[in-house]
Structure formats: C-alpha cells, structure tokens
Protein backbone atom coordinates (compact mmCIF):
# COMPACT_ATOMS: atom_id res chain seq x y z
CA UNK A 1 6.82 -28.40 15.17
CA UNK A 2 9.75 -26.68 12.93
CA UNK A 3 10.11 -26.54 9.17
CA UNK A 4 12.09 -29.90 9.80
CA UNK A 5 9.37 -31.81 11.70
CA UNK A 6 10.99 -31.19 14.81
CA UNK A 7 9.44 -30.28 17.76
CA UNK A 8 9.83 -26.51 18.58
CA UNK A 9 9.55 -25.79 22.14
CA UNK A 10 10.37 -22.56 22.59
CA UNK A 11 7.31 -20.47 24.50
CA UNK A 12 5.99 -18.00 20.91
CA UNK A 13 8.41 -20.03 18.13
CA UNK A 14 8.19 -19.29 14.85
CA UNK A 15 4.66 -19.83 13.23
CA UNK A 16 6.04 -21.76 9.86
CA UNK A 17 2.65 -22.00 8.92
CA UNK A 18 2.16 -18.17 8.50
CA UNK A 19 5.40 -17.60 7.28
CA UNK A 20 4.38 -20.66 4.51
CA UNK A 21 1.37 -18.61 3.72
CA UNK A 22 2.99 -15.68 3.70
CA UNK A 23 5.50 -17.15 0.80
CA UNK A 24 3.11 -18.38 -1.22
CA UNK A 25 1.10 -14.84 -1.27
CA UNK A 26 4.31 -12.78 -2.32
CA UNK A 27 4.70 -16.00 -4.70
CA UNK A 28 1.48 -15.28 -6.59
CA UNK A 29 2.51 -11.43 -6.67
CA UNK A 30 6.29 -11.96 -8.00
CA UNK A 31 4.69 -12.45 -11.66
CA UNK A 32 5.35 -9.49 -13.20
CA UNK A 33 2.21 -11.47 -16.10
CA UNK A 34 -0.16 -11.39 -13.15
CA UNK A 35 0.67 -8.17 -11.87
CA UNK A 36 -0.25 -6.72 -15.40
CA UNK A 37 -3.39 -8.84 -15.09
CA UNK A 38 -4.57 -6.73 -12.21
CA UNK A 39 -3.58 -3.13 -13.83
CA UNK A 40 -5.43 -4.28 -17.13
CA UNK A 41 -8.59 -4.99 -14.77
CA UNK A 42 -8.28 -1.74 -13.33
CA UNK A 43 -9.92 -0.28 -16.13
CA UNK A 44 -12.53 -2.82 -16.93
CA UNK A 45 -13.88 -6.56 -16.61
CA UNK A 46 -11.95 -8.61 -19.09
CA UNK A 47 -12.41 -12.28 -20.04
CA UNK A 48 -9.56 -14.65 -20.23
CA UNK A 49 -8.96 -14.71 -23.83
CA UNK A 50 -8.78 -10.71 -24.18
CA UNK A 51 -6.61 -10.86 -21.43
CA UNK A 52 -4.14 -13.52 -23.11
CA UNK A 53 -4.00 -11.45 -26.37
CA UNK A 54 -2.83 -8.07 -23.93
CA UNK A 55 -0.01 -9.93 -22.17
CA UNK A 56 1.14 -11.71 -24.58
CA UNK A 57 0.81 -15.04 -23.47
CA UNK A 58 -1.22 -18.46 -24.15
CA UNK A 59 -4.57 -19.16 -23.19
CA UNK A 60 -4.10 -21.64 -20.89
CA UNK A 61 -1.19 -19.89 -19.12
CA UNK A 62 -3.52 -16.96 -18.48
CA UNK A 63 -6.50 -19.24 -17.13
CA UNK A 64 -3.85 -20.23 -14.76
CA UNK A 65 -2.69 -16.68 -13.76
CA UNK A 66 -6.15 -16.06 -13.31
CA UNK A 67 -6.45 -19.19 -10.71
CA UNK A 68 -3.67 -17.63 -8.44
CA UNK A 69 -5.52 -14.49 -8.40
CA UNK A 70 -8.56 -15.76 -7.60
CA UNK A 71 -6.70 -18.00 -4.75
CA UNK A 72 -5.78 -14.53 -3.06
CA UNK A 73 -9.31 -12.92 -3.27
CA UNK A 74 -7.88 -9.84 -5.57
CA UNK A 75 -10.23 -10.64 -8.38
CA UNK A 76 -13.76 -12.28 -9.00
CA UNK A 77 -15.06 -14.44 -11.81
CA UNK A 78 -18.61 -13.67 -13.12
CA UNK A 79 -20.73 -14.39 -16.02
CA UNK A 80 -20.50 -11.92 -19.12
CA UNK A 81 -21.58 -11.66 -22.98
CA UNK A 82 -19.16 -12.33 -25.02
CA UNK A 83 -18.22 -10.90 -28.74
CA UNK A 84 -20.90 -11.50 -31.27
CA UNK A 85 -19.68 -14.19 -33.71
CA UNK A 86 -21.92 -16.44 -36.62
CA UNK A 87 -23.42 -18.57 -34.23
CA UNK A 88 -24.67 -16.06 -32.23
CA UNK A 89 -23.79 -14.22 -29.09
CA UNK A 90 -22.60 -16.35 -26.24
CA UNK A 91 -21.52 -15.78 -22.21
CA UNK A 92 -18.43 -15.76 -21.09
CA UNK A 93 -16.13 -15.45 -17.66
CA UNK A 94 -15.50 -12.02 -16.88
CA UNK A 95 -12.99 -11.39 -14.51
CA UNK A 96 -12.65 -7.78 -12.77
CA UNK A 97 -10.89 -6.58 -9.57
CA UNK A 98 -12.92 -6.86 -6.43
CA UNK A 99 -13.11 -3.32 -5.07
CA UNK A 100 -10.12 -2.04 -2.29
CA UNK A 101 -8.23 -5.39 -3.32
CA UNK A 102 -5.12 -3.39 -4.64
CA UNK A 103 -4.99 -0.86 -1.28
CA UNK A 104 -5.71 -4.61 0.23
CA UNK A 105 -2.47 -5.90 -1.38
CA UNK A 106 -0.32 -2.18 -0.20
CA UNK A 107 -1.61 -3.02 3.14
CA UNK A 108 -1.00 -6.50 3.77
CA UNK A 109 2.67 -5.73 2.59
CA UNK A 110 3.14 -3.03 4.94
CA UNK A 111 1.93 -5.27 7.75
CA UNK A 112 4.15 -7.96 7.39
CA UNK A 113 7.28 -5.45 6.34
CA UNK A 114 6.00 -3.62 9.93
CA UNK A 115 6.47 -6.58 11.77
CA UNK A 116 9.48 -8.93 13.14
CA UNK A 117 8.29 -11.99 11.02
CA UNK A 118 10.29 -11.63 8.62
CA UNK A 119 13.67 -11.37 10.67
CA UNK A 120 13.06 -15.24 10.79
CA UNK A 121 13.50 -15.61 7.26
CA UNK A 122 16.13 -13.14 5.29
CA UNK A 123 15.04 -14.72 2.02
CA UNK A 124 11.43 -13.94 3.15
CA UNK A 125 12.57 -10.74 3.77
CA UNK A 126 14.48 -10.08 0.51
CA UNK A 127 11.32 -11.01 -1.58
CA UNK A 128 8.99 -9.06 0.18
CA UNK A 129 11.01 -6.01 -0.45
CA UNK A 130 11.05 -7.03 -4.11
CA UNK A 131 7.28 -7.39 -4.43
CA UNK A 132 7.27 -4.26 -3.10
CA UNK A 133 8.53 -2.51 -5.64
CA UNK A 134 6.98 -4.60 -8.18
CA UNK A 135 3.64 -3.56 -6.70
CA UNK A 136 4.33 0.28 -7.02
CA UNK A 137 6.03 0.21 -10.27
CA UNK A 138 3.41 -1.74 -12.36
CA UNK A 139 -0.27 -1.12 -10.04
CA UNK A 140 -0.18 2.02 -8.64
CA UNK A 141 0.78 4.29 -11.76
CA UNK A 142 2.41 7.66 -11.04
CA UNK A 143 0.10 9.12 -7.70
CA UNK A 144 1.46 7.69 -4.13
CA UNK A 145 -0.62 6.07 -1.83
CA UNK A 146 -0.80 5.44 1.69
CA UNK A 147 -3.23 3.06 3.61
CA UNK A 148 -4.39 3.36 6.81
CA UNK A 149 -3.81 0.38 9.58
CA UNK A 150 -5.83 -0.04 12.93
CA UNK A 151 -8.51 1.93 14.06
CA UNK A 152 -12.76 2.05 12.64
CA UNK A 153 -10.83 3.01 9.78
CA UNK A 154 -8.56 0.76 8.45
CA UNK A 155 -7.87 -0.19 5.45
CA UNK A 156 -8.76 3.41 3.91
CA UNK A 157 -6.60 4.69 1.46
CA UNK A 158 -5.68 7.94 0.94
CA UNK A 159 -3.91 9.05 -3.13
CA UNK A 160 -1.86 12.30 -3.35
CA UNK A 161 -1.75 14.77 -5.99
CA UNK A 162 1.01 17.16 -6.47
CA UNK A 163 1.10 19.79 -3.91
CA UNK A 164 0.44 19.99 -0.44
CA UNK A 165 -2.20 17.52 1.68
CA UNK A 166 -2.72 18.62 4.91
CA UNK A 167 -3.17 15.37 7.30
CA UNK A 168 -5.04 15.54 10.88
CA UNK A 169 -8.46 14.19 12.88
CA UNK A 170 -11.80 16.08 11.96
CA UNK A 171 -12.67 19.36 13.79
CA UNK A 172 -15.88 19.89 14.51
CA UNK A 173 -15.65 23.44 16.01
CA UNK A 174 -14.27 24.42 12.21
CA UNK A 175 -16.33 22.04 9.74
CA UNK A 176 -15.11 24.15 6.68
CA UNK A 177 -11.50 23.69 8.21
CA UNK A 178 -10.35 20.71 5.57
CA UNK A 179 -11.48 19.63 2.27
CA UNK A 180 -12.33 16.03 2.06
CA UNK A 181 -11.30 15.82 -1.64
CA UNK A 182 -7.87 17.00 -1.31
CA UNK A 183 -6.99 16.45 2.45
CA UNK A 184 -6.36 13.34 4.80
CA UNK A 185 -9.55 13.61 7.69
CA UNK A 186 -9.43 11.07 9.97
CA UNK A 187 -12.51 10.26 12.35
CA UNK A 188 -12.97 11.27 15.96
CA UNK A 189 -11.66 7.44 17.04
CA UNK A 190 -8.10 8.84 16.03
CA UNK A 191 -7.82 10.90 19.47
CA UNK A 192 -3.66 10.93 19.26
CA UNK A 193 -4.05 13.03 16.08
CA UNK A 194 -4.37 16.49 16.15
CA UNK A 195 -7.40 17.84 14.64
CA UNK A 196 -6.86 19.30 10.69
CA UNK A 197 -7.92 23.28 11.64
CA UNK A 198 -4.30 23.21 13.05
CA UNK A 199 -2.93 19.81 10.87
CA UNK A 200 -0.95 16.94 12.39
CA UNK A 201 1.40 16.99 9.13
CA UNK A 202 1.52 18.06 5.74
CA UNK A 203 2.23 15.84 2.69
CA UNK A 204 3.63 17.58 -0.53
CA UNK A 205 4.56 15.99 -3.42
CA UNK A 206 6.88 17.59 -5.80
CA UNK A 207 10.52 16.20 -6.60
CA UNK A 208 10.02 13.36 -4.27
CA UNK A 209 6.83 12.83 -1.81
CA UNK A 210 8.08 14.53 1.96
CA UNK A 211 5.90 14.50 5.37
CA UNK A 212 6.49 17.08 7.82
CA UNK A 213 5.14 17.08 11.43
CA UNK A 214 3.50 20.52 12.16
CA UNK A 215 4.31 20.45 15.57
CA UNK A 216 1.43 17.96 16.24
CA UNK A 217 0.46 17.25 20.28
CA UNK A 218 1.37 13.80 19.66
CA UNK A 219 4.43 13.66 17.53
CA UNK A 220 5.11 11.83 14.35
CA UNK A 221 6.83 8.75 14.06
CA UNK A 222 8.78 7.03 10.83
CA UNK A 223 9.04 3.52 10.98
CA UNK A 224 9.88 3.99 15.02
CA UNK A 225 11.91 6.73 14.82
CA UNK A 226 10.69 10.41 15.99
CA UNK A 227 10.32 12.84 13.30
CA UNK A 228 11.15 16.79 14.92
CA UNK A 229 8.47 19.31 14.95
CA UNK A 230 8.89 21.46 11.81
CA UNK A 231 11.43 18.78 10.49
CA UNK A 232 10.78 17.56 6.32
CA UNK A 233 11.60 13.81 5.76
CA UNK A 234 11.40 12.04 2.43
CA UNK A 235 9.17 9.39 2.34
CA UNK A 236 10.48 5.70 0.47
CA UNK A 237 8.50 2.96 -0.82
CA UNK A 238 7.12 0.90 2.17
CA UNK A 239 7.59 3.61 4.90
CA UNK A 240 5.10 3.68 7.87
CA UNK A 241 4.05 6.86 9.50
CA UNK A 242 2.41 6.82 12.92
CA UNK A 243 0.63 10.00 13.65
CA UNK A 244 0.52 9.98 17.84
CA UNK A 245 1.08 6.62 19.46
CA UNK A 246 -0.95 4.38 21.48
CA UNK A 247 -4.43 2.78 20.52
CA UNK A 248 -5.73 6.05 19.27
CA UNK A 249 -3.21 6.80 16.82
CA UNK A 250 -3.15 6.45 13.54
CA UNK A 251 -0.91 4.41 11.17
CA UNK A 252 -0.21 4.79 7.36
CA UNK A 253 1.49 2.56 4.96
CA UNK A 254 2.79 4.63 1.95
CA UNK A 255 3.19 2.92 -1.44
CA UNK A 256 5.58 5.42 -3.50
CA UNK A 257 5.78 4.60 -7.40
CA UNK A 258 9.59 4.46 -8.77
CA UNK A 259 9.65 7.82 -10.02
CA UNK A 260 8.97 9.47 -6.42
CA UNK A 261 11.28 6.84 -4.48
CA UNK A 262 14.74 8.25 -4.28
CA UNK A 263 16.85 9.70 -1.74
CA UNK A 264 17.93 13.97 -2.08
CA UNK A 265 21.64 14.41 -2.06
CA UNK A 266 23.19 15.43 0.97
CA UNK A 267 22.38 19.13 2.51
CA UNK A 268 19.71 19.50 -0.63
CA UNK A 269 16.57 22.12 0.71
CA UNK A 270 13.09 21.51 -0.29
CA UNK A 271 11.79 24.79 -1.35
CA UNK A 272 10.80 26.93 1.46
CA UNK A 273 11.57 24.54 4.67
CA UNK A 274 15.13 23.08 5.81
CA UNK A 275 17.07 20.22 4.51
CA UNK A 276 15.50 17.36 3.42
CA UNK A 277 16.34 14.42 6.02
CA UNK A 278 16.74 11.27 4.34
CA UNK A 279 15.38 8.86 7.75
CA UNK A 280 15.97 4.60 6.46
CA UNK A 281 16.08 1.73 8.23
C-alpha cells in the first residue's frame, strides 16, 4: 500500500513504513534540548530534575525528552540515590547513555544518507542532512569520528587527534608495524585493505581533516567516486570512505564537527602534498 492507502504494485516500491520510522528517529534527534541531554550524560548519570535545571527547561518537559530517548535505545533508566534532604536520603531515576549509542546514532545516519531511500523523499532528505550537522556540532565536541560499517567489525569507531593516523588491515609479519592507540587496525576479515606496515591511507587533521590513498592494492573510494593514488581529499561531514571494494572491504562513516567541515579555496596546498581536492556530491 502507498502513503495514500493505495495499493502500490510496483515489484520493490517504496517501504513507507521504514521511511515512517526513519522520520520519526531524525524527529526525536532534531531537538537541539535532547541533543544536549545526551552530551550532559556523556559525562555522568544524571536524574531528571538535575537535568531540567542544566537545560533550562521544566520538569515535566524534560521527563518527556527523556521518553523519546529512551524510545530510540540511546539512554537507560536505572535506580540511583538521590541528594540527601531532612527526611532522609531517597532513590531516584538515573538516566546515563548506554555505551556505543552516540557512534550508534553517527552510524545509523551514515547508512541511511549512503543509501537511495531518501531520493523518495527530498524533505526526508533535507532533514537528515540537518540532523547531521546538529549531531556533530553539539555530541561529538571538537575530535572527528568515523564509524566503521559491514564486516566482524562494525560499528567500531575510530576518533582522530591532530596529526597523522595511518589507516590499513593488521600485519602480522610486522606486529610492532602500527600503534593501536593512535592508528586505524582493522582485522584480518578486511582482506581488500592493505595491511598498515605499508598503510591503505593516511588521515591528518590539521586545518581541515584530509584522507589520502597511499597507493593502496585496492583503491580508495569517496562516496563512489575513486580517490587517485597519492591524491589528498578533504573530508565533509557525512562522507563515506570505502577502503577496497567488495565484501572484504571496509567502509567508514566520518562525523566532522563544524570547525573541521569546510571546503579549501581553490588551488590551496596542504603542507607537503598537492592541492587539496575538494570531492562533493
């Protein structure tokens, strides 16, 4: 059936009931109250009327907040002590993030923004785009991230520091090759990735967050497009990155904060490589 109770016959229509729950999801995220709500529970389990007092709303507004949250799985409720008063110490609801549920959010994003859903609906489209950028400005503070999709893997997120991050498949000939703390390592299951002793890519953040393919056996791809061997492309908010193609490859979803997403001016150099290429959809 369509949206208008129609019968839709066409073999793979639209699945209204996806995109429906797909609205509703980047409804509960387009509150810029609840998205505070999650980056105040970053830090620690807070009950509802702590919470109220930080965003500056009522009580009853935040209990409901707090409802769509817990609609979406992104937080949990669970039993607490409350602030001593006169009559004694007495338990309260604590709410606190459940763990991965912000990479959880960056990921389901990138999914749908991946995917030909949303060319069904351009106000669909439009708002996920928003949320988007909602999502990196308020959540993710001033470090980009980028989540992996597919594989034993997925899901993992990856947060870069300043400098360079070297990006590629472990190496077991050269152990010692890549340091887990700083570097992206990807399992054995991630065959169309070259192995990190000789990296797939390199990530450096600086003025702007750029990928460049180090000549990697299976090539580098930015949302479809091929990225040359040696060539630097600025990464935006949103971007996906598939390192080699196929079922062994590896996907990432970056999430860029505001400060980091912008576009170099035309024939600008990154220091030590050649122009930066500014590569949209």
């Amino acid at each position: 059936m369509g949206r208008d109770g129609a019968s839709d016959t066409r073999a793979g229509g639209p699945d209204w009931d996806l995109i429906d729950e797909l609205s509703a999801y980047l409804d509960i995220l387009s509150s810029q109250a609840r998205l505070r709500i999650l980056r105040l529970l970053r830090t620690r389990p807070m009950d509802a009327t702590s919470l109220s007092r930080e965003i500056g709303t009522s009580y009853e507004n935040t209990k409901k907040h707090l409802d769509r949250l817990l609609s979406i799985g992104v937080i949990r409720k669970e039993a607490g002590i409350g602030r001593e008063t006169s009559k004694g110490v007495h338990p309260v609801w604590e709410y606190s993030l459940v763990p991965g549920s912000l990479e959880a959010i960056v990921r389901t994003l990138g999914v749908f923004s991946d995917s030909r859903i949303t060319d069904l609906d351009r106000t669909i489209d439009q708002r996920l785009s928003s949320v988007k950028g909602s999502v990196s400005g308020v959540l993710l503070g001033e470090r980009p991230l980028a989540v992996l999709i597919g594989g034993p893997e997925d899901g993992r997120a990856f947060s870069f520091g300043e400098g360079e991050t070297r990006i590629g498949r472990r190496d077991p000939g050269q152990p010692d090759a890549g340091d887990p703390a700083r570097d992206v390592i990807l399992g054995e299951a991630y065959q169309a990735v070259t192995r990190v002793s000789r990296p797939h890519a390199r990530i450096r953040v600086g003025d702007g967050i750029f990928y460049e393919d180090c000549g990697s056996t299976g090539g580098s791809f930015l949302n479809g497009a091929k990225v040359g061997e040696r060539e630097r492309v600025r990464l935006k908010n949103g971007d996906v990155m598939e390192l080699g193609q196929g079922i062994t490859a590896a996907r990432l979803i970056f999430a860029i904060p505001p400060a980091l997403d912008h576009t170099s001016s035309p024939g600008k150099s990154t220091s030590g490589g050649a122009p930066a290429h500014d590569q949209r959809t």
